[in-house]
Structures are given as C-alpha cells and as structure tokens.
N, C-alpha and C. Protein backbone atom coordinates (compact mmCIF):
# COMPACT_ATOMS: atom_id res chain seq x y z
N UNK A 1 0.82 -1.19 0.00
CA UNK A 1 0.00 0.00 0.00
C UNK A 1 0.87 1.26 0.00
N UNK A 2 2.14 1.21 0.95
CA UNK A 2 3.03 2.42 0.92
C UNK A 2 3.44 2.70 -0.76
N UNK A 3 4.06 1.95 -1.02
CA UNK A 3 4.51 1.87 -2.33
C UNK A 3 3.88 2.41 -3.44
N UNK A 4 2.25 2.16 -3.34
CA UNK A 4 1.19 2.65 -4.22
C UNK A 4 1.36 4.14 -4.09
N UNK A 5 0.85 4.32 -3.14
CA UNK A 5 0.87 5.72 -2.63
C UNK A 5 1.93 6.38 -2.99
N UNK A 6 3.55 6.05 -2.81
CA UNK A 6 4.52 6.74 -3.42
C UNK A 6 4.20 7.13 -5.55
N UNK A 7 4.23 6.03 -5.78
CA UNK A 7 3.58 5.90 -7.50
C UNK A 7 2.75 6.98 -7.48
N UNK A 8 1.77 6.90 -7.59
CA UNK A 8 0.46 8.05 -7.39
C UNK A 8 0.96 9.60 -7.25
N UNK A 9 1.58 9.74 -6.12
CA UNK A 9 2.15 10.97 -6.24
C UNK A 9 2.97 11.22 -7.10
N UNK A 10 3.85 10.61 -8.26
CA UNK A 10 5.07 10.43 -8.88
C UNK A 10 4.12 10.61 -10.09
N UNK A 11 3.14 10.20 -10.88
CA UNK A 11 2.32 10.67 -11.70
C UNK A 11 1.33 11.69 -11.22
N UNK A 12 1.26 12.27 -10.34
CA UNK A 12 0.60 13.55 -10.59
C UNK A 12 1.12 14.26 -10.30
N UNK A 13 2.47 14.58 -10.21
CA UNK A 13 3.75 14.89 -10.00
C UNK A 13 4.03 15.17 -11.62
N UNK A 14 4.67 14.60 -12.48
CA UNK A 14 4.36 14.28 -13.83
C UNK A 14 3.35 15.16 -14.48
N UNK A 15 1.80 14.61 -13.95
CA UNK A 15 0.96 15.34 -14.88
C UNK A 15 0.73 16.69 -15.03
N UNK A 16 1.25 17.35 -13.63
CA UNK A 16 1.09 18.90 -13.04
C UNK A 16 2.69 19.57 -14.09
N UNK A 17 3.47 18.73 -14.80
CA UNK A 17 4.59 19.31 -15.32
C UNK A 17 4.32 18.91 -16.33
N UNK A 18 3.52 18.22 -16.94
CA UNK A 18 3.26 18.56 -18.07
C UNK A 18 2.20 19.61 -18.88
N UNK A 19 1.07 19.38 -17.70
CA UNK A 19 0.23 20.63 -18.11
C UNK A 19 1.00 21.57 -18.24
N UNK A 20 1.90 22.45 -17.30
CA UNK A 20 2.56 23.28 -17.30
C UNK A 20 3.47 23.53 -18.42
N UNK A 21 4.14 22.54 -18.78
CA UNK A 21 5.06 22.74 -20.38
C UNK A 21 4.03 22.33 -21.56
N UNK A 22 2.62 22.04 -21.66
CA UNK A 22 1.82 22.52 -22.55
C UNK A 22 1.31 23.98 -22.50
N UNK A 23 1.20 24.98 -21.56
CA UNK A 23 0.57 26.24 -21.05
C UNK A 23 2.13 26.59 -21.84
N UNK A 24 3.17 26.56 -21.13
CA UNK A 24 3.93 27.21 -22.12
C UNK A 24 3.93 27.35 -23.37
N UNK A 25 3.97 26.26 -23.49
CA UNK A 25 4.01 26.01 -25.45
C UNK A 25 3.41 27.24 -26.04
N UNK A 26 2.21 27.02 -25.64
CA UNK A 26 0.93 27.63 -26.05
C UNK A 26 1.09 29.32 -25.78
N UNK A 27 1.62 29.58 -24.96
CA UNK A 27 1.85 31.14 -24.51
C UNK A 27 3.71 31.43 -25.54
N UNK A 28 3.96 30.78 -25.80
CA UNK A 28 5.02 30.62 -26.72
C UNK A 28 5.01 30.75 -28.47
N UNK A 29 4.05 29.79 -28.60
CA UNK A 29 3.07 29.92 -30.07
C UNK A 29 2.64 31.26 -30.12
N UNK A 30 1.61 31.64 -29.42
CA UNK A 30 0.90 33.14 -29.57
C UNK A 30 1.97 34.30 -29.46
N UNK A 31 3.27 34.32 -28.54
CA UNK A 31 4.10 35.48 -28.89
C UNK A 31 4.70 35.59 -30.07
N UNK A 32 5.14 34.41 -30.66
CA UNK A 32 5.94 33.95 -32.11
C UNK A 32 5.09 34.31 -33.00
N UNK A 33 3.61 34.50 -32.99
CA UNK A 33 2.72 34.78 -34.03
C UNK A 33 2.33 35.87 -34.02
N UNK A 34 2.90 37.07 -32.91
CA UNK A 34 2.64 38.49 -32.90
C UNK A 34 3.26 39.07 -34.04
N UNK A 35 2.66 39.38 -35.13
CA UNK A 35 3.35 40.31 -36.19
C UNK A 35 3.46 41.57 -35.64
N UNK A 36 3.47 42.24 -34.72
CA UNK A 36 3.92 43.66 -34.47
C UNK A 36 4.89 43.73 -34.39
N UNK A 37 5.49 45.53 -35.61
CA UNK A 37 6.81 45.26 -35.32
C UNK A 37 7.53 45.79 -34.23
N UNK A 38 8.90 45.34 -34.17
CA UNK A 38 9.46 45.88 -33.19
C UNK A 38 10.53 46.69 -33.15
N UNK A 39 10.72 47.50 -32.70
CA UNK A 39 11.71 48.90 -32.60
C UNK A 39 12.17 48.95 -31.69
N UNK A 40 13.75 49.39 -32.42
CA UNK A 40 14.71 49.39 -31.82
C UNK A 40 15.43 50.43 -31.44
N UNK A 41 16.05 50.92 -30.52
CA UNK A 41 16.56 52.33 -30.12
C UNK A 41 18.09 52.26 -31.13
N UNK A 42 18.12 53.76 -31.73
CA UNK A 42 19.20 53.59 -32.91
C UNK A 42 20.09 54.86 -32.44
N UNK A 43 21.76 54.64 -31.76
CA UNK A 43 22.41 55.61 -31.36
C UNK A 43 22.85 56.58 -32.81
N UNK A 44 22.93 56.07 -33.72
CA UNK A 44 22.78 56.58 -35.04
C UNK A 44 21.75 57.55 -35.94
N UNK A 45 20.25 57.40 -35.23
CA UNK A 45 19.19 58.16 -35.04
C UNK A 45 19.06 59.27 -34.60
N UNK A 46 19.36 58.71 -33.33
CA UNK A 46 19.70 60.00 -32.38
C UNK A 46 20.71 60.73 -32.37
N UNK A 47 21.68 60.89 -33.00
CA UNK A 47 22.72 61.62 -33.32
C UNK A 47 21.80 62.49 -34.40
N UNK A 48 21.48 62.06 -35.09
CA UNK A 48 20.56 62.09 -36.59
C UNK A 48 19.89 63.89 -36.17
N UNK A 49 19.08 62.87 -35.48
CA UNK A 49 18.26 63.91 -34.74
C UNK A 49 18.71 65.17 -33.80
N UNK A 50 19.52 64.88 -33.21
CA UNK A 50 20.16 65.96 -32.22
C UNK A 50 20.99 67.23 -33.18
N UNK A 51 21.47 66.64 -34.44
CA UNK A 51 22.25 67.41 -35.54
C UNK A 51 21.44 68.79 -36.06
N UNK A 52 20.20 67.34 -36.67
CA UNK A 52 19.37 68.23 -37.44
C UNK A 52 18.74 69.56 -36.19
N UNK A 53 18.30 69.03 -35.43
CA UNK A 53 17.73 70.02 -34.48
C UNK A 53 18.44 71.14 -34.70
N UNK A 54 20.18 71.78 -34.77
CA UNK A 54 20.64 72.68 -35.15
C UNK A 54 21.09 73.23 -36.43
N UNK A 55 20.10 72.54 -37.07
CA UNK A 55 20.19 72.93 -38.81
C UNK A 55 19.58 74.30 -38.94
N UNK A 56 20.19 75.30 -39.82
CA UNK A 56 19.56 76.65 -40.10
C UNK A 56 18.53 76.24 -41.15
N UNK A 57 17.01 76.34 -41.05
CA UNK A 57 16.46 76.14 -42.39
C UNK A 57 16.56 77.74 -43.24
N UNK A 58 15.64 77.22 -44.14
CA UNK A 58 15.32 78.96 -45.32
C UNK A 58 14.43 80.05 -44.99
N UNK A 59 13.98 79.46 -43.26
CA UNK A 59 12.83 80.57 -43.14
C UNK A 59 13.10 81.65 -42.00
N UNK A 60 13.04 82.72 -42.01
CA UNK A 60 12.94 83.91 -40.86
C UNK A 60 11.82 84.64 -41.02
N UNK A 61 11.44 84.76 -39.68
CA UNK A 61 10.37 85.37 -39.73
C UNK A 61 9.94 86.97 -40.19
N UNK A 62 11.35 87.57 -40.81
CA UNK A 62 10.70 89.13 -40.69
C UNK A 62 12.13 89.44 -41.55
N UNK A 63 12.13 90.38 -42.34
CA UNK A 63 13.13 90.82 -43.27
C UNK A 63 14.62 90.89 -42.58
N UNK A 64 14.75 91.55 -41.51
CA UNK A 64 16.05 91.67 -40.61
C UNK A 64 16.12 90.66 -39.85
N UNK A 65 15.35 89.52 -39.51
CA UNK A 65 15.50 88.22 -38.88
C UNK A 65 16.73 87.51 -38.80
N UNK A 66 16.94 86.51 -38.65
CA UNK A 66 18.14 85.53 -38.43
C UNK A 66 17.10 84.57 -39.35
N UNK A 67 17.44 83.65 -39.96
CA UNK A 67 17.10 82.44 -40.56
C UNK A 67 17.11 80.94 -39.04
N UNK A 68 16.16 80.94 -38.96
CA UNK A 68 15.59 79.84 -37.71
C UNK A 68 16.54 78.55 -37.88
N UNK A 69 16.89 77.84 -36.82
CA UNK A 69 17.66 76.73 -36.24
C UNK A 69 15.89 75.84 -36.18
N UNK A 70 16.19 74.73 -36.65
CA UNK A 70 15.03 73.39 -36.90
C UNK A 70 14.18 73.48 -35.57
N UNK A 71 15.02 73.41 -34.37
CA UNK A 71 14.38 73.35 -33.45
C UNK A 71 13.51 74.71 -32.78
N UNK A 72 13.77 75.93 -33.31
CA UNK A 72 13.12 76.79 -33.23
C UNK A 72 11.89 76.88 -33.91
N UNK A 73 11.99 76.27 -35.16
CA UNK A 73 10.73 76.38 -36.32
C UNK A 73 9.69 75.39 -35.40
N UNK A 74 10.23 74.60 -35.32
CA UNK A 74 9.58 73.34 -34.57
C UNK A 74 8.71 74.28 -33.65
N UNK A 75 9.08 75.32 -32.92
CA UNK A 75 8.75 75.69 -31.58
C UNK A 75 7.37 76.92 -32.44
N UNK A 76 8.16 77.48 -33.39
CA UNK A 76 7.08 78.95 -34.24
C UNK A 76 5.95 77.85 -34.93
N UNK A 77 6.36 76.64 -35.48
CA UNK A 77 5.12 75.81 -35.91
C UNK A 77 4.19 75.12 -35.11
N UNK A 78 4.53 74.99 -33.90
CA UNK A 78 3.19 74.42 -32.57
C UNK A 78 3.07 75.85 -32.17
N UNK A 79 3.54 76.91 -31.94
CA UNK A 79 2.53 78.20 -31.22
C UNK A 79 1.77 78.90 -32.07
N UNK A 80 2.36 78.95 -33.17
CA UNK A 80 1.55 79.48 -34.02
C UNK A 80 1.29 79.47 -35.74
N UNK A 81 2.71 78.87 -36.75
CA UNK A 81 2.58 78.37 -37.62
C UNK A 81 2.40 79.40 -38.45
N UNK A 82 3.75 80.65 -37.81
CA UNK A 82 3.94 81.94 -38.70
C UNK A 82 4.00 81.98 -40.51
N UNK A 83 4.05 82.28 -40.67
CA UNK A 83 4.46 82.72 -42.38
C UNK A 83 6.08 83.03 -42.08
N UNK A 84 6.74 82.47 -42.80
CA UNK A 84 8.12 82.43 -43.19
C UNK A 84 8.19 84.06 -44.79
N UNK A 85 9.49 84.99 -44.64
CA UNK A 85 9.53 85.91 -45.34
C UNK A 85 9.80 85.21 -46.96
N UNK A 86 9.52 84.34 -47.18
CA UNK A 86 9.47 82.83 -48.35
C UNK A 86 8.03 83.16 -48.90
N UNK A 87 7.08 83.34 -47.65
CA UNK A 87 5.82 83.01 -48.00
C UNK A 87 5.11 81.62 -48.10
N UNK A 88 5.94 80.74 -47.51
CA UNK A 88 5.50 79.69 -46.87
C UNK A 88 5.01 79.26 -44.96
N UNK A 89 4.20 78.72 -44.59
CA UNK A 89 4.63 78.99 -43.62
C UNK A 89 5.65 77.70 -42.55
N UNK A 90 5.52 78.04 -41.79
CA UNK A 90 6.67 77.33 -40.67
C UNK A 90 6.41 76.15 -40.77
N UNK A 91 5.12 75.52 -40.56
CA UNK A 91 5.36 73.83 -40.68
C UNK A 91 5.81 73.18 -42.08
N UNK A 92 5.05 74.40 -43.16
CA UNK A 92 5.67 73.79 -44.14
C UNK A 92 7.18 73.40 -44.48
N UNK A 93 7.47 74.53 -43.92
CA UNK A 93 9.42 74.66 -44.47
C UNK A 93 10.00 73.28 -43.07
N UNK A 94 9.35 72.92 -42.14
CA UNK A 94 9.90 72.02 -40.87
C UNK A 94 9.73 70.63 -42.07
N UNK A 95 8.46 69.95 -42.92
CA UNK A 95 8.58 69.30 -43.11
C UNK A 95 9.39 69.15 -44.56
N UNK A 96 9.20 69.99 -45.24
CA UNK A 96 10.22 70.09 -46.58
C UNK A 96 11.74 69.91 -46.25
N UNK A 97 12.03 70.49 -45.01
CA UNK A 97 13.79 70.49 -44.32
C UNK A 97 13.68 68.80 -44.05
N UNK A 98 12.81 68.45 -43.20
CA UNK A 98 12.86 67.15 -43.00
C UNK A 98 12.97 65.86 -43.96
N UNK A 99 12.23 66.39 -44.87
CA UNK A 99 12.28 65.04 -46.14
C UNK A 99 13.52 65.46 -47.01
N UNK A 100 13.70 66.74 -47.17
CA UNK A 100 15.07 66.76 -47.74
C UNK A 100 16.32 66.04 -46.66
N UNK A 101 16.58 66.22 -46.03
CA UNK A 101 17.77 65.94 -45.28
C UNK A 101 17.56 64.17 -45.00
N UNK A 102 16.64 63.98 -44.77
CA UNK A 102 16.07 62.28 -44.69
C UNK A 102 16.36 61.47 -45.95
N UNK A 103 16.17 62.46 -47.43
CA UNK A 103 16.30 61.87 -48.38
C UNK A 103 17.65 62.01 -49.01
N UNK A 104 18.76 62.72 -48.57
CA UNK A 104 20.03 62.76 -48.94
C UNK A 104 20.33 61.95 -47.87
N UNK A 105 19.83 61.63 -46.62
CA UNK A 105 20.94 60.90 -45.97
C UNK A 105 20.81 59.42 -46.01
N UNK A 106 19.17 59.05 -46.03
CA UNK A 106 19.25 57.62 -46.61
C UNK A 106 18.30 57.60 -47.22
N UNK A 107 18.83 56.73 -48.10
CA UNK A 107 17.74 56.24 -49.41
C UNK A 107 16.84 55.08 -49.00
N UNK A 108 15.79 55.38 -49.47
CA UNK A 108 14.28 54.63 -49.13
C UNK A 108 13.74 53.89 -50.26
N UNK A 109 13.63 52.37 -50.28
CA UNK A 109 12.88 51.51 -51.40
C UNK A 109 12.53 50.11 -51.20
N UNK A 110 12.57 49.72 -51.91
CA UNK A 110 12.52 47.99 -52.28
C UNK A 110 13.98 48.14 -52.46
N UNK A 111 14.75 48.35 -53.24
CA UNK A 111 15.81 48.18 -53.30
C UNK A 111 17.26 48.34 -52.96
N UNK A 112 16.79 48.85 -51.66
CA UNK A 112 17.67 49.46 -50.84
C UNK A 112 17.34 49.02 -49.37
N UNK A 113 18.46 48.91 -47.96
CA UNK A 113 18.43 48.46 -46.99
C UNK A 113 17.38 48.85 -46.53
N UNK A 114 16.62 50.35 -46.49
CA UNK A 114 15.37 51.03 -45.54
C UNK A 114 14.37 50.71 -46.58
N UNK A 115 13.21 50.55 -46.14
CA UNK A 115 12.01 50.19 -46.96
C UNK A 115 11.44 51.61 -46.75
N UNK A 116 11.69 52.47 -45.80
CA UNK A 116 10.65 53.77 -45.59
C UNK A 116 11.07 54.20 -44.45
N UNK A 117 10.47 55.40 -44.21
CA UNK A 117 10.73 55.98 -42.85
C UNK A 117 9.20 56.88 -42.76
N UNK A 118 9.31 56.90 -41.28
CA UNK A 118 8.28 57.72 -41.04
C UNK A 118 8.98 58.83 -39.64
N UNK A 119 8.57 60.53 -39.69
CA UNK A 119 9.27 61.16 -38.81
C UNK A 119 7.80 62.19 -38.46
N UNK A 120 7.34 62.10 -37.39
CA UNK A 120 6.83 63.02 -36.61
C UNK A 120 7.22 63.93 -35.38
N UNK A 121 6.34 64.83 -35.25
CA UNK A 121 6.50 66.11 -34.13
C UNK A 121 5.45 66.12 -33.15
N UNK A 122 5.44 66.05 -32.34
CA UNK A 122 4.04 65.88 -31.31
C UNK A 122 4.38 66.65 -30.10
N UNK A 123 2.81 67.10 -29.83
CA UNK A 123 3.15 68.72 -28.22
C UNK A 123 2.35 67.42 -27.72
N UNK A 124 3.28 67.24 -26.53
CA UNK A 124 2.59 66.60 -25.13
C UNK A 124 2.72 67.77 -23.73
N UNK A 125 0.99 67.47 -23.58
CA UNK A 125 1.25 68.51 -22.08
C UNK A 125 0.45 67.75 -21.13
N UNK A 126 1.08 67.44 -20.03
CA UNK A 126 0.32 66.66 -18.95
C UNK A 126 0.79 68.05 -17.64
N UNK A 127 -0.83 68.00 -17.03
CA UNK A 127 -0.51 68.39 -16.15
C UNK A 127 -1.94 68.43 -15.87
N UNK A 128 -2.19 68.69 -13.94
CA UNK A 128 -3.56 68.46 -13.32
C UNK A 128 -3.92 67.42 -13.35
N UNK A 129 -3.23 66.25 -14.03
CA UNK A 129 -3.57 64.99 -14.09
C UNK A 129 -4.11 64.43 -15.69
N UNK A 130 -4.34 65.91 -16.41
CA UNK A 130 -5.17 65.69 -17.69
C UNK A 130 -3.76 65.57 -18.90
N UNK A 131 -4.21 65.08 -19.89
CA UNK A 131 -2.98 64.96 -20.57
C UNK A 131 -3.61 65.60 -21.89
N UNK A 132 -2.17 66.03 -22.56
CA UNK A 132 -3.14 66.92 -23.71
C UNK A 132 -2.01 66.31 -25.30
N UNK A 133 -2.27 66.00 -26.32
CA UNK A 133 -1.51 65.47 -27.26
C UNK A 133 -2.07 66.70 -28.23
N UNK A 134 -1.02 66.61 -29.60
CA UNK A 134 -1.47 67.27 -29.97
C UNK A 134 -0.34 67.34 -31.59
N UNK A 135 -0.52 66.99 -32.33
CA UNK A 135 0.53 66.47 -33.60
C UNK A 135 0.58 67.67 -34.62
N UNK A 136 2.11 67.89 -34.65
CA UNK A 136 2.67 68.95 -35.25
C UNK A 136 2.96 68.76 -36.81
N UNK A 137 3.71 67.84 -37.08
CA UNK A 137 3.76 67.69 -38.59
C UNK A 137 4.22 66.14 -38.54
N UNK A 138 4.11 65.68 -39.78
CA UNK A 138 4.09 64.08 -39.95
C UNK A 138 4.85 63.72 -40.97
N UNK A 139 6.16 63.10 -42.15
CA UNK A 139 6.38 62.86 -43.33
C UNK A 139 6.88 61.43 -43.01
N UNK A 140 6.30 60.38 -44.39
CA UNK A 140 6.81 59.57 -44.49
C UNK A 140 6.82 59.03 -45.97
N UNK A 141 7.65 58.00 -46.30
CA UNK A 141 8.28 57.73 -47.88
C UNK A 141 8.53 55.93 -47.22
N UNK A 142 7.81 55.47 -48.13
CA UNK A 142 8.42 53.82 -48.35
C UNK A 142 7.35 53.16 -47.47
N UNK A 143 7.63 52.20 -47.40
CA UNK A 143 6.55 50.78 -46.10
C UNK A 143 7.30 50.91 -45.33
N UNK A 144 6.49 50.24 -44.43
CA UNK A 144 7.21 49.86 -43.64
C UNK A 144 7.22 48.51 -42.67
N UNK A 145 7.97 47.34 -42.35
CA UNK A 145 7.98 46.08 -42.38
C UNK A 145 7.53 45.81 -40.84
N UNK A 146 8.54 44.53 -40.73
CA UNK A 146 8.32 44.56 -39.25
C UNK A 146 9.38 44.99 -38.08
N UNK A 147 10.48 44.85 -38.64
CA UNK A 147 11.72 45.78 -38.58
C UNK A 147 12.12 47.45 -38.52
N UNK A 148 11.92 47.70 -37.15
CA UNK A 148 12.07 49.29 -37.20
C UNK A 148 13.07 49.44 -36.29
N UNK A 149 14.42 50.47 -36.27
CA UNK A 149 14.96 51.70 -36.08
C UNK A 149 14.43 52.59 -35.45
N UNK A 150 14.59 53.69 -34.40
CA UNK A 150 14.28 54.63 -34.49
C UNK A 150 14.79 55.38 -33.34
N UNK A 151 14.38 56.79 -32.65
CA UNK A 151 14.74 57.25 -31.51
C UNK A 151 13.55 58.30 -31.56
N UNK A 152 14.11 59.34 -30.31
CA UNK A 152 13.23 60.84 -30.42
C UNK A 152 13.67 61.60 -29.33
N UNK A 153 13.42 62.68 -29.75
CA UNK A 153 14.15 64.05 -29.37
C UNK A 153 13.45 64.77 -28.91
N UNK A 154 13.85 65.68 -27.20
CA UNK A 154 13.09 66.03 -26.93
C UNK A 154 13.20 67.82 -26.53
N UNK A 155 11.94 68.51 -27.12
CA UNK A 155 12.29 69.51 -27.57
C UNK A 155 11.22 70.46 -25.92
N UNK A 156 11.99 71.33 -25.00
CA UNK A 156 10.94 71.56 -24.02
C UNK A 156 9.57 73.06 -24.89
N UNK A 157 9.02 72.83 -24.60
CA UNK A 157 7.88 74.10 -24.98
C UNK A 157 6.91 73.95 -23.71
N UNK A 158 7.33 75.08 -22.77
CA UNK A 158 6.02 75.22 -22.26
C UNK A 158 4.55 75.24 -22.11
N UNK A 159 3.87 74.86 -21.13
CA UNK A 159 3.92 74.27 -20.36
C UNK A 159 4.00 72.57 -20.45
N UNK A 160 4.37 71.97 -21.45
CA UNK A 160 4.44 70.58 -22.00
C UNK A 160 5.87 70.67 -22.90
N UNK A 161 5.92 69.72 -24.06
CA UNK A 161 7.19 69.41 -24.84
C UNK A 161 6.57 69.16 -26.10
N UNK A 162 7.49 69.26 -26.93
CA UNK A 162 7.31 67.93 -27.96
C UNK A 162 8.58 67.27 -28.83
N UNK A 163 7.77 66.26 -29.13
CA UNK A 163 9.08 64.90 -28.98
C UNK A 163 8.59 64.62 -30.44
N UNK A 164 9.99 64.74 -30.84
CA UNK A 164 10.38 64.55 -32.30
C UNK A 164 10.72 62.79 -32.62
N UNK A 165 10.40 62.23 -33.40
CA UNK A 165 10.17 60.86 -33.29
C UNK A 165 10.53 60.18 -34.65
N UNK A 166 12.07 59.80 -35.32
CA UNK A 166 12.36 59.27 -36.44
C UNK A 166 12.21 57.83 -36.16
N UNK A 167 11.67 57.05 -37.34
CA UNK A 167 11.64 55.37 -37.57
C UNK A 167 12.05 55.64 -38.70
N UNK A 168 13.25 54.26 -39.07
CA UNK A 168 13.69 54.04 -40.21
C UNK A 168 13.12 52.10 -40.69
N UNK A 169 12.04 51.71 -41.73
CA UNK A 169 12.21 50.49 -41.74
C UNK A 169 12.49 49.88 -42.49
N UNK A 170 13.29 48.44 -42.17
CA UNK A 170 13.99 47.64 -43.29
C UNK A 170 13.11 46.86 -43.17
C-alpha cells in the first residue's frame, strides 16, 4: 500500500509538469505569431536627430531676422505656424527640411536596406492629471515592415514638450 501511494504521487507529480510545459508552449506559439513590429533604439538616429535640431532652415520670420535653427521652427510651428519671409509657412518649411535631409541621408525603397521611414513632431502637455496630445507635422516615404529603427528628441515648450520621433524600416 506504501509503495502505491509513493507511484500516485510520482504521476501527478508528472501530470502537473506537463500541463505546465503545454501552457507554455501555447503562450510561446501566440508570442511567435505576434506580427507587431518591433523597434529598436538607434544611437545613429539620435545623433541624426540631435544634428538636425541645429540645422539653419530657409525661413525667418521678418526681413532683418536671423534664418531659424530646426528646433526653433519646430517651436514657431506648434505656437503658431507663422508665415516664413518665403511666403510659406513654418510647418511647411519644418517638413520640406525634414524630407530633404532624410532623403540625402538615406535612401528609401525595395531596393535598398530602408524600406521607408516615417518622422513626426508631437506637443505633449500633462498636467492636473489631464494629458493633452497634440501632432505637429508628420512625413513619411516607403513601407514599412516589421523591422524598425528609431529614436526621439526632446524639444521643451512650455507648459508641455514635444518629442520629435524618427523610424527608419527595413
């Protein structure tokens, strides 16, 4: 009778480890079958980004002006989205600077390592507990896979920020 009793416990002993390495399996299967892609922090990006931020673009606001640093336009295109002495205004010339400089520095296709990129600007303001979003300009060129690149930059504007956000995908 002792003996039985040892057995018995020794298979349900057994059966409690195998349920368990079937529950895995199974929670194993379903992560492997997540097509979302995944992104990766790129020190190469962010250099990218921190550069451009002190790029002079083509626009000033007023005949005797200075010609604006990226990250300033950035700042005249969420407060107010002046007219540039061009006659364009500020977000326009933020995203025209952007796809130019994106498109001399890497090339985007099927036939090339990046399939596309996508680069946004976004005002985040949290405060009182309420949170406030709010999207500044957007450009993108190519697909994009499941394979992403990317970083973001963060630019302060009172009373919130906004965070500049490059993906590159192969």
């Amino acid at each position: 009778m002792v003996e039985r009793k040892g057995q018995e416990e020794i298979v349900g002993f057994v059966l409690i480890v195998v349920l368990l390495v079937i529950v895995a399996v199974i929670f194993l299967g379903i992560k492997l079958r997540n097509s979302e892609p995944t992104q990766r922090e790129s020190e190469i990006i962010s250099q990218f980004l921190e550069s451009t931020m002190e790029q002079t673009t083509s626009c000033k606001t007023s005949e005797t002006g200075n010609f604006l640093a990226m990250d300033s336009l950035i700042r005249e295109c969420h407060s107010s989205n002046s007219l540039c002495v061009s006659g364009l205004t500020s977000c326009d010339i933020v995203k025209t600077t952007f796809e130019d400089m994106l498109n001399a520095t890497w090339q985007v296709g099927p036939n090339y390592p990046y399939k596309g990129y996508s680069i946004s600007g976004v005002y985040n303001q949290n405060s009182s507990g309420t949170s406030q979003r709010e999207n500044i300009f957007n450009a993108t060129n190519g697909n994009c896979g499941n394979s992403i690149i990317g970083s973001s930059y963060w630019i302060p504007e009172f009373p919130g920020s906004i965070i500049v956000t490059l993906k590159l995908c192969s």
